[in-house]
PDB file of N, CA and C in Angstrom:
ATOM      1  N   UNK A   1     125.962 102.131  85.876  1.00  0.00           N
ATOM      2  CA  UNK A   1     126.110 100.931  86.679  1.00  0.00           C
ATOM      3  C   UNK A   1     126.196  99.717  85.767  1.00  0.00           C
ATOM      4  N   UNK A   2     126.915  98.825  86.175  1.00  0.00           N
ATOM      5  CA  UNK A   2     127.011  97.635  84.940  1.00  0.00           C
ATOM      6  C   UNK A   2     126.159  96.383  85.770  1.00  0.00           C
ATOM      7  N   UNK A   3     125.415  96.440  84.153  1.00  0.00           N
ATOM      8  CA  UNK A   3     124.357  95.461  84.709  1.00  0.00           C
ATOM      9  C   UNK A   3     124.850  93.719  85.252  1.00  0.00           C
ATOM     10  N   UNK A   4     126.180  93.580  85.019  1.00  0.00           N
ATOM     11  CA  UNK A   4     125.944  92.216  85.612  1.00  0.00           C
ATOM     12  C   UNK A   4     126.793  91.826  86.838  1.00  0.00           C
ATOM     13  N   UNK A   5     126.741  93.138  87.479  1.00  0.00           N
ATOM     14  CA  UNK A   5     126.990  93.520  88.590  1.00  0.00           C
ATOM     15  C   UNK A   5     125.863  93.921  89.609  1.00  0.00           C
ATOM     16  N   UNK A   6     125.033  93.835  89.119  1.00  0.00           N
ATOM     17  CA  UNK A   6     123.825  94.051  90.052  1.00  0.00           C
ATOM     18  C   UNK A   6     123.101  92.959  89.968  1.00  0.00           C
ATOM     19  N   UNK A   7     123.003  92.159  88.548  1.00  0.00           N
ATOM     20  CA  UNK A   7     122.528  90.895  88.840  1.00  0.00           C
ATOM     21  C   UNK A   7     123.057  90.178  89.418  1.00  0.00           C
ATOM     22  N   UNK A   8     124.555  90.178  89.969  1.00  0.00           N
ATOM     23  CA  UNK A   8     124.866  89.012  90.783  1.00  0.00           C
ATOM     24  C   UNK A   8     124.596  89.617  91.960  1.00  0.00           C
ATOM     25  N   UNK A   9     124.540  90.851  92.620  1.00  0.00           N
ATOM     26  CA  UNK A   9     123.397  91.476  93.521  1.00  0.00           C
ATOM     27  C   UNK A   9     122.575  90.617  94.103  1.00  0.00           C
ATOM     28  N   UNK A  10     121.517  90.737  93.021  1.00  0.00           N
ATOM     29  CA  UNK A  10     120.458  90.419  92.630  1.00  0.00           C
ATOM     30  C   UNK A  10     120.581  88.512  93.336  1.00  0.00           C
ATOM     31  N   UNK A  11     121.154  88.093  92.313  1.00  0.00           N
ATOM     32  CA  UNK A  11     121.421  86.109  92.607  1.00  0.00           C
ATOM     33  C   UNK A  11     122.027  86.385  94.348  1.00  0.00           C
ATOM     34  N   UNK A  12     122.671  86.780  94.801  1.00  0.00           N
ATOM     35  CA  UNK A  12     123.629  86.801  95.860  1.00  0.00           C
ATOM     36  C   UNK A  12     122.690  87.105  97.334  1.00  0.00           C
ATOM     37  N   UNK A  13     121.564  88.253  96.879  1.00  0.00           N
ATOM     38  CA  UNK A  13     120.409  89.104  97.572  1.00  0.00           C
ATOM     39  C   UNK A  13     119.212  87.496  97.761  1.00  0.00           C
ATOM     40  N   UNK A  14     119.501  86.267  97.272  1.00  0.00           N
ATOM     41  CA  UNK A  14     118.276  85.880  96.825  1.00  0.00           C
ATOM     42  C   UNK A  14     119.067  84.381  97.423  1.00  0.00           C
ATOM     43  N   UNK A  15     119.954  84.089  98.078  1.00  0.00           N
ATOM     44  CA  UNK A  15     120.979  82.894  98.699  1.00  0.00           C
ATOM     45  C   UNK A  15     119.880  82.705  99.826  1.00  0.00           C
ATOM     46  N   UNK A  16     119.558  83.867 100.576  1.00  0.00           N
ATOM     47  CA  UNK A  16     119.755  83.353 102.161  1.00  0.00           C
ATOM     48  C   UNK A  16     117.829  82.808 102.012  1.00  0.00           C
ATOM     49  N   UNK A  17     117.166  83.290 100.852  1.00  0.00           N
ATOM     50  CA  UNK A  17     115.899  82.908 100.430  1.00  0.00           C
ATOM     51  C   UNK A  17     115.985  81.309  99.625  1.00  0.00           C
ATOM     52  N   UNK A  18     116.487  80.902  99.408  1.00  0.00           N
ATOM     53  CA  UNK A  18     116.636  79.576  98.608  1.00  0.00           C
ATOM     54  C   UNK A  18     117.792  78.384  99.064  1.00  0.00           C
ATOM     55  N   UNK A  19     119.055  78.807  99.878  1.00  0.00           N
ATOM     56  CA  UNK A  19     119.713  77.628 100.314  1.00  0.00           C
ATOM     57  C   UNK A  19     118.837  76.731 100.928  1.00  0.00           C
ATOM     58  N   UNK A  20     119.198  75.709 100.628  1.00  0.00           N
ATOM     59  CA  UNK A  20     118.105  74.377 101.289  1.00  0.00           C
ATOM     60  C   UNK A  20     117.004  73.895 100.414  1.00  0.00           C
ATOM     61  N   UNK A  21     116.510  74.416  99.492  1.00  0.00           N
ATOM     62  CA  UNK A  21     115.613  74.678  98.666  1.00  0.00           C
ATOM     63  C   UNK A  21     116.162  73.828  96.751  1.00  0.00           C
ATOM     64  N   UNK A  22     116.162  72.579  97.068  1.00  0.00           N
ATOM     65  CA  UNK A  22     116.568  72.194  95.665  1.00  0.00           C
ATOM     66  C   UNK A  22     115.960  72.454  93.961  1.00  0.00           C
ATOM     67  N   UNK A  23     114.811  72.628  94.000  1.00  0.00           N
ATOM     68  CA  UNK A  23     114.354  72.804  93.138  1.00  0.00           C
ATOM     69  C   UNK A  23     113.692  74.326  92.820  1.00  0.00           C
ATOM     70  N   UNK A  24     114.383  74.723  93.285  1.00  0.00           N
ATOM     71  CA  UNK A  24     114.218  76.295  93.056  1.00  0.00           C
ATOM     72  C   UNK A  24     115.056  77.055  91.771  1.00  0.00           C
ATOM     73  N   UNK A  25     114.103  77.594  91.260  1.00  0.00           N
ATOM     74  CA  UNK A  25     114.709  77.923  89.804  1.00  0.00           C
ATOM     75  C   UNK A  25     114.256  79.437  89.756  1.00  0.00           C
ATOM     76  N   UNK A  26     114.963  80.063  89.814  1.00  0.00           N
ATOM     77  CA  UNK A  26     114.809  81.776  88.978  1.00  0.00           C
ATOM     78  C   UNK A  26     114.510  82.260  87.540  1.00  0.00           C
ATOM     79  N   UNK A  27     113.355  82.565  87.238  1.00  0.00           N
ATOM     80  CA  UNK A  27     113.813  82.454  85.616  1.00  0.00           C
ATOM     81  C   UNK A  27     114.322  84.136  85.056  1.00  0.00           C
ATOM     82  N   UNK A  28     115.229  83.940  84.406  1.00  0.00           N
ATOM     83  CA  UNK A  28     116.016  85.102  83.594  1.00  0.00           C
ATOM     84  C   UNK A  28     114.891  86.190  83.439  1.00  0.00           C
ATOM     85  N   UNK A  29     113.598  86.310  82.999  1.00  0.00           N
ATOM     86  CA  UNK A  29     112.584  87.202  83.001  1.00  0.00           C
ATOM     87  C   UNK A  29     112.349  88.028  84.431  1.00  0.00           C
ATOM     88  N   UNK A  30     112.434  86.964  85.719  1.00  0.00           N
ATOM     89  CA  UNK A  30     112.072  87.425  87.340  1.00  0.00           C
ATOM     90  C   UNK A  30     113.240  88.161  87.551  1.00  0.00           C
ATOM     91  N   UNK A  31     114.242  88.218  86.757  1.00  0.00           N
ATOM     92  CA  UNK A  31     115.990  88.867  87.621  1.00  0.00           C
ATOM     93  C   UNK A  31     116.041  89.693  86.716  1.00  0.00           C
ATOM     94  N   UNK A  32     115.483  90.403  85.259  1.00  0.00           N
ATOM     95  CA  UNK A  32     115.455  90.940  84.261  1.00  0.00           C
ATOM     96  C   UNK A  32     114.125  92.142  85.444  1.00  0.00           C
ATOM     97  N   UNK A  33     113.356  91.714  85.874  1.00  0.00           N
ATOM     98  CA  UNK A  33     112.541  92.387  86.432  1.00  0.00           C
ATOM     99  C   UNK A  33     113.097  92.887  87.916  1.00  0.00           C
ATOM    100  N   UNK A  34     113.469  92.353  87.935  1.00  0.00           N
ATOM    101  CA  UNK A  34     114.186  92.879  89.455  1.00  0.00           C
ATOM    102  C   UNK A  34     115.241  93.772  89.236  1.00  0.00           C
ATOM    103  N   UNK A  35     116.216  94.147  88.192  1.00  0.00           N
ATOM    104  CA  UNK A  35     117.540  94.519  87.740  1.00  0.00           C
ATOM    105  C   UNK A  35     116.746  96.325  87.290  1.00  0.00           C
ATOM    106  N   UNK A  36     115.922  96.135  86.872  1.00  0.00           N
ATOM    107  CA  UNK A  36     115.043  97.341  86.362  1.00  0.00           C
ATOM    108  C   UNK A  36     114.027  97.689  87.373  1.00  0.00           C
ATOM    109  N   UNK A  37     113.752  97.293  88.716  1.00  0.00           N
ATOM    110  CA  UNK A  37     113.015  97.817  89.212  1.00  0.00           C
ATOM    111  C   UNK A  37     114.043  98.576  90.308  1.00  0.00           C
ATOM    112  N   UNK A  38     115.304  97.852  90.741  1.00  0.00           N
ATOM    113  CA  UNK A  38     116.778  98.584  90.818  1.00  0.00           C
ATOM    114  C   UNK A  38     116.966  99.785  90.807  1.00  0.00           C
ATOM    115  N   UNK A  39     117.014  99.847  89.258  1.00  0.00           N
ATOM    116  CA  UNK A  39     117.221 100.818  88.682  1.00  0.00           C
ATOM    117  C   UNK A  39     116.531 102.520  88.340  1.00  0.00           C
ATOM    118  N   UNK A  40     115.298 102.066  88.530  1.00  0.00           N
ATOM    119  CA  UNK A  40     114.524 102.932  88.555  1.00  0.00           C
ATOM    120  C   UNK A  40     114.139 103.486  90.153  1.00  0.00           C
ATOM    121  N   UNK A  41     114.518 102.320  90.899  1.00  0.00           N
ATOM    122  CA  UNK A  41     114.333 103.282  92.396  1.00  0.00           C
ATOM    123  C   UNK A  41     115.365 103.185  92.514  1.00  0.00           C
ATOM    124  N   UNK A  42     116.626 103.398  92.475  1.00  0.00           N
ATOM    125  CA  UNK A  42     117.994 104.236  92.087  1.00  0.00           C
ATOM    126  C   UNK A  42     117.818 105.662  91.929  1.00  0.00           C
ATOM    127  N   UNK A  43     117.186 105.851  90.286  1.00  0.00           N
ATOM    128  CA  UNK A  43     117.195 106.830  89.839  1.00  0.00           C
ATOM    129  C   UNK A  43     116.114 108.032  91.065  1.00  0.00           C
ATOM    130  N   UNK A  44     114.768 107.194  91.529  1.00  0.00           N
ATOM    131  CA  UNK A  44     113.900 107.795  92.391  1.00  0.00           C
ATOM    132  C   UNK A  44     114.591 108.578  93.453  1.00  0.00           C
ATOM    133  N   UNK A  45     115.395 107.723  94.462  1.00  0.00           N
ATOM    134  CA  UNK A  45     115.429 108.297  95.813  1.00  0.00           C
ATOM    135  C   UNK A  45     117.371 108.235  96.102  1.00  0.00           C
ATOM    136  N   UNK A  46     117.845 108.493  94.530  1.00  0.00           N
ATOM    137  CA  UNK A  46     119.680 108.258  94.540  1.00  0.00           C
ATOM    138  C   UNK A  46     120.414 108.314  95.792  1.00  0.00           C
ATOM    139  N   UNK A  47     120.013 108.517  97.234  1.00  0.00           N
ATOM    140  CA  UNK A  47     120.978 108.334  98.150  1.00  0.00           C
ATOM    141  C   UNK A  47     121.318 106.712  98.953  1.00  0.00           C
ATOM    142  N   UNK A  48     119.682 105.937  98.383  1.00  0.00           N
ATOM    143  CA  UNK A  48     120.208 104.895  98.836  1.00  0.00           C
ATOM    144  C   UNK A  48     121.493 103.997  98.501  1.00  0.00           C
ATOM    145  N   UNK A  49     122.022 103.354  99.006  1.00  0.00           N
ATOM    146  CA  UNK A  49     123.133 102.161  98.358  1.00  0.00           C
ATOM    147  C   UNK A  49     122.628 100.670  97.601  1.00  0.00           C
ATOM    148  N   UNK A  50     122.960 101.040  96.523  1.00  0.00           N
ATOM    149  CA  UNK A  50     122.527  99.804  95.822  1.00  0.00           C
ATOM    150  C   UNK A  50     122.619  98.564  96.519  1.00  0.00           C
ATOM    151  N   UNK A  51     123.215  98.153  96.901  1.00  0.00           N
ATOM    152  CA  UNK A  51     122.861  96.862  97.732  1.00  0.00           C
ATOM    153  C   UNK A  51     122.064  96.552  98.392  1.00  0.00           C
ATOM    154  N   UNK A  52     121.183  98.050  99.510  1.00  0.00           N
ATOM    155  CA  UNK A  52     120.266  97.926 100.168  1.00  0.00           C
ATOM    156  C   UNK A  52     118.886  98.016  98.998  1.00  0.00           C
ATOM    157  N   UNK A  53     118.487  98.452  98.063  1.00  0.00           N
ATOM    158  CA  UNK A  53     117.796  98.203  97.212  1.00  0.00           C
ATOM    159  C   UNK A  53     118.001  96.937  96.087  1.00  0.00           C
ATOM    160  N   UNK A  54     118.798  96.162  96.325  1.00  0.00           N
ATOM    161  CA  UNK A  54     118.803  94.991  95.921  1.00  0.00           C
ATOM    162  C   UNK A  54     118.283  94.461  96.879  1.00  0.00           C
ATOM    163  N   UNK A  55     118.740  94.199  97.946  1.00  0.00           N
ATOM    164  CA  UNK A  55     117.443  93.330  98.963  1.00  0.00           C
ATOM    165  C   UNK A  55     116.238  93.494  99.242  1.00  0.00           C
ATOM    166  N   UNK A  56     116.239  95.033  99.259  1.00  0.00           N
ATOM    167  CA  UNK A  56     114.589  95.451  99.363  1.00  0.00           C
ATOM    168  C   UNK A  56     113.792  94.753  98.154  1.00  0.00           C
ATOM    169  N   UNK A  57     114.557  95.351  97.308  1.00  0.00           N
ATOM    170  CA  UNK A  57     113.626  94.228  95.805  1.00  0.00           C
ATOM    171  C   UNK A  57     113.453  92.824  95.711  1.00  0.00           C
ATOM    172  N   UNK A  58     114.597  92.010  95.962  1.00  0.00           N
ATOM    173  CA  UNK A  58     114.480  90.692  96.320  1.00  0.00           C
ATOM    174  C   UNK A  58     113.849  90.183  97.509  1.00  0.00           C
ATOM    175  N   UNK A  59     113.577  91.553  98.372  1.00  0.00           N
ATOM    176  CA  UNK A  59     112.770  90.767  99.371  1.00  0.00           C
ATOM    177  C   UNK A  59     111.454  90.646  99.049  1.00  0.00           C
ATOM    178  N   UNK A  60     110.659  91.652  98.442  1.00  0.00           N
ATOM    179  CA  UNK A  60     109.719  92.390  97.664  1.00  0.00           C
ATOM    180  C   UNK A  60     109.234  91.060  96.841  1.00  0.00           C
ATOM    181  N   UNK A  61     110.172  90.613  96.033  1.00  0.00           N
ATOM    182  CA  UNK A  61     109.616  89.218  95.055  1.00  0.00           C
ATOM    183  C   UNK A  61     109.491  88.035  95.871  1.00  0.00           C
ATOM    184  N   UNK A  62     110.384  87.711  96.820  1.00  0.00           N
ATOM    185  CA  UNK A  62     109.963  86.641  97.333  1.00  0.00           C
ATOM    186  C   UNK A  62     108.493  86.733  98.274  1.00  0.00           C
ATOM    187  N   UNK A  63     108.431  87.675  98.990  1.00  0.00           N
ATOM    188  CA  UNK A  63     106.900  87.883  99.744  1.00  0.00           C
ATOM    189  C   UNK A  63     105.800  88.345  98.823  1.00  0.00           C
ATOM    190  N   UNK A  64     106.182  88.542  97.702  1.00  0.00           N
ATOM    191  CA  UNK A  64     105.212  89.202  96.967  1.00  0.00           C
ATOM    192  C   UNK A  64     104.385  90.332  97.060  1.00  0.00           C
ATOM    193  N   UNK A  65     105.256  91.254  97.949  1.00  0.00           N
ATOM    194  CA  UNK A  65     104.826  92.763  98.266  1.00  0.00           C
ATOM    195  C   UNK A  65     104.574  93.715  97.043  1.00  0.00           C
ATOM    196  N   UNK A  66     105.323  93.318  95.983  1.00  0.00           N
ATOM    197  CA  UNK A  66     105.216  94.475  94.974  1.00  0.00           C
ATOM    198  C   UNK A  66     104.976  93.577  93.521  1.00  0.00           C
ATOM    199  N   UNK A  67     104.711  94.139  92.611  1.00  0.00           N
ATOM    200  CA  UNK A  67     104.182  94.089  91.365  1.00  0.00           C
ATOM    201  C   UNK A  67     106.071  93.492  90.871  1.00  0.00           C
ATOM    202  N   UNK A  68     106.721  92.336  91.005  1.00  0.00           N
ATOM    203  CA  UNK A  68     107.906  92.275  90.160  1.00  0.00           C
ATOM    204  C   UNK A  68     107.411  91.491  89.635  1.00  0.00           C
TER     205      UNK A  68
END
């Protein structure tokens, strides 16, 4: 999978959480963590579609459900 294809995933998964929101900043470390947690539940449960585990993860960081 090419990674900067999932990070824009990733940025794209993370719009409908931040439009309106000016001072909202992502830092390269939080999307570095999200891109690899991806990836590894990819590898876990391979039938999902990456896109739906891009939101699950980005939803995951913004509520702070999981360890990203």
């Amino acid at each position: 999978m090419e990674k900067t294809f999932i990070y824009k995933m990733i940025k794209d998964a993370l719009i409908p959480y931040t439009s309106g929101v000016e001072d909202w900043e992502i830092r390269d470390e939080d999307i570095d963590i999200m891109y690899k947690r991806i990836i590894d539940r990819k590898a876990e449960v391979g039938e999902s579609e990456l896109y739906e585990l891009a939101e699950d993860v980005v939803y995951e960081y913004i509520t702070n459900d999981a360890n990203v």
